[in-house]
Protein backbone atom coordinates (compact mmCIF):
# COMPACT_ATOMS: atom_id res chain seq x y z
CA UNK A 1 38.80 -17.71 -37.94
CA UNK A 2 35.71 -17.04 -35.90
CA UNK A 3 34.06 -13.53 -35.86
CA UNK A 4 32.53 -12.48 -32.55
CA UNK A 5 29.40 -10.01 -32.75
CA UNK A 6 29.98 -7.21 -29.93
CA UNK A 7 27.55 -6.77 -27.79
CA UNK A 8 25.54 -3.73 -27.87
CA UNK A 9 27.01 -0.91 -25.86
CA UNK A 10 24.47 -0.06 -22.66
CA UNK A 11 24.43 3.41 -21.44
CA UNK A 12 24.46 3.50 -17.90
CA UNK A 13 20.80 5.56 -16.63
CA UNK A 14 21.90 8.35 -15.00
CA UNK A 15 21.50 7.54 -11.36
CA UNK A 16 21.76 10.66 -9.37
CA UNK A 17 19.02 12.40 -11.84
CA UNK A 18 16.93 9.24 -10.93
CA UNK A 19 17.50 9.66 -7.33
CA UNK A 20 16.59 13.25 -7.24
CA UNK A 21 13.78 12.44 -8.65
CA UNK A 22 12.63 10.01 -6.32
CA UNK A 23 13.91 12.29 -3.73
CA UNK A 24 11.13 14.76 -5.09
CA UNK A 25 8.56 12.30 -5.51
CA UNK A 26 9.09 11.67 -1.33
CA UNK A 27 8.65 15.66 -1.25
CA UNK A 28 5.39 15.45 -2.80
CA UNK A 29 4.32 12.73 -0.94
CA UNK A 30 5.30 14.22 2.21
CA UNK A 31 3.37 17.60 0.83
CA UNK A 32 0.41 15.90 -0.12
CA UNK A 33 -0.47 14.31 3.52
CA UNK A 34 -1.36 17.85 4.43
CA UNK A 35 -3.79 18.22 2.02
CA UNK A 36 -7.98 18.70 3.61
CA UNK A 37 -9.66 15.41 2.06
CA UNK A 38 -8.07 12.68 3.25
CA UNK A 39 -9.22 10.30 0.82
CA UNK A 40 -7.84 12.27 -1.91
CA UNK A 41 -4.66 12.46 0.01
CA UNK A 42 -4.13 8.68 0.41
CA UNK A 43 -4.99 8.47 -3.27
CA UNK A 44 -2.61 10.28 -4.77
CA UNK A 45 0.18 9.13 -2.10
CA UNK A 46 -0.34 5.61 -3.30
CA UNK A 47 -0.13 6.73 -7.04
CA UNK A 48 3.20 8.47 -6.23
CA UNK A 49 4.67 5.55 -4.11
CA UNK A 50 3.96 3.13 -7.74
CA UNK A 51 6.17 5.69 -9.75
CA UNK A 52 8.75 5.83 -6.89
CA UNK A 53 8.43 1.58 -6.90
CA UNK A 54 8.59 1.49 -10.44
CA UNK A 55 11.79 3.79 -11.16
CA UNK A 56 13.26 1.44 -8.41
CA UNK A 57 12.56 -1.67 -10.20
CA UNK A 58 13.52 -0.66 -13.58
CA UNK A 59 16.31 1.09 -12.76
CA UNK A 60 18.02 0.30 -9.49
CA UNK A 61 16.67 -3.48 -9.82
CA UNK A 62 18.26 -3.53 -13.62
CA UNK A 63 14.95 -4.84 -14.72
CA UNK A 64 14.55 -2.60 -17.73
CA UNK A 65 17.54 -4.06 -19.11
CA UNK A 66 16.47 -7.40 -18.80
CA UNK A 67 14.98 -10.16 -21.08
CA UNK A 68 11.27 -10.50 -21.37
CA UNK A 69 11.10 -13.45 -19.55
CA UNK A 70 12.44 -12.12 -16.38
CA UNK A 71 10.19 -9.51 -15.99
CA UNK A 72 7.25 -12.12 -17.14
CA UNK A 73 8.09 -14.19 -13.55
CA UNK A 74 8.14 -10.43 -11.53
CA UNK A 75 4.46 -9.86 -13.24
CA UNK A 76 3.42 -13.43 -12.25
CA UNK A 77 4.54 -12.81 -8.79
CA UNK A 78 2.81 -9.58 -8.43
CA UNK A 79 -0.45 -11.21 -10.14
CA UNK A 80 -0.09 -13.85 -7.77
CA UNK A 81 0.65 -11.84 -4.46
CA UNK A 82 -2.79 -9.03 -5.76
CA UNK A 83 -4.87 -12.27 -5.97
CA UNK A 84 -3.57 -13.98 -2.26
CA UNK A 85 -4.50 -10.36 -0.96
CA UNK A 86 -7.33 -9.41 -2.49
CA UNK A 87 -8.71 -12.86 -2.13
CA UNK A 88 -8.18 -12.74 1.74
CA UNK A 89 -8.77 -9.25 2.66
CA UNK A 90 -12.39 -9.80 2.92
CA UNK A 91 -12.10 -12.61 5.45
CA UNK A 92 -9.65 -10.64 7.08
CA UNK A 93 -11.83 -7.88 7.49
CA UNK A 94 -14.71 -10.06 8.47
CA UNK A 95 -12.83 -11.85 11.21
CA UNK A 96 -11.20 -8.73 12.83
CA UNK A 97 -14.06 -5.86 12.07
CA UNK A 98 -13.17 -3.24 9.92
């Protein structure tokens, strides 16, 4: 006879306490466009937009429960996609002013 090893039990994440909190990250985000420097503004929007993307990802997107590898070939795509932007941006910029 053949013994089986369970699994290990997941816990669901709590989804509703992760949507309110994106739901107040979008507050601040909305609060912060009203702030006087601009700059600053756009700054800390951005920074607040990578939490809200990340909470998405590992949550919603499941990918804090998966294997290494998985997330390894999300990284490499991400990598991949900063250097195609970065790498064209300035010829972008120099071709259609800036």
């Amino acid at each position: 006879m053949t013994h089986t090893i369970p699994a290990p039990e997941r816990r669901h994440p709590n989804y509703v306490a992760i949507w309110g909190v994106l739901m107040g990250a979008l507050i601040l985000s909305l609060l912060l466009a009203y702030l006087r420097h601009a700059q600053l503004a756009a700054l800390l929007i951005w920074l607040v937009a990578i939490v809200k993307a990340s909470l998405v990802i590992a949550f919603y997107m499941h990918l804090k429960f998966e294997p290494a590898h998985v997330v390894a070939i999300l990284v490499a795509g991400v990598l991949a996609l900063a250097i195609l932007f970065f790498g064209l941006f300035p010829d972008i910029v120099r071709v259609y002013g800036g």
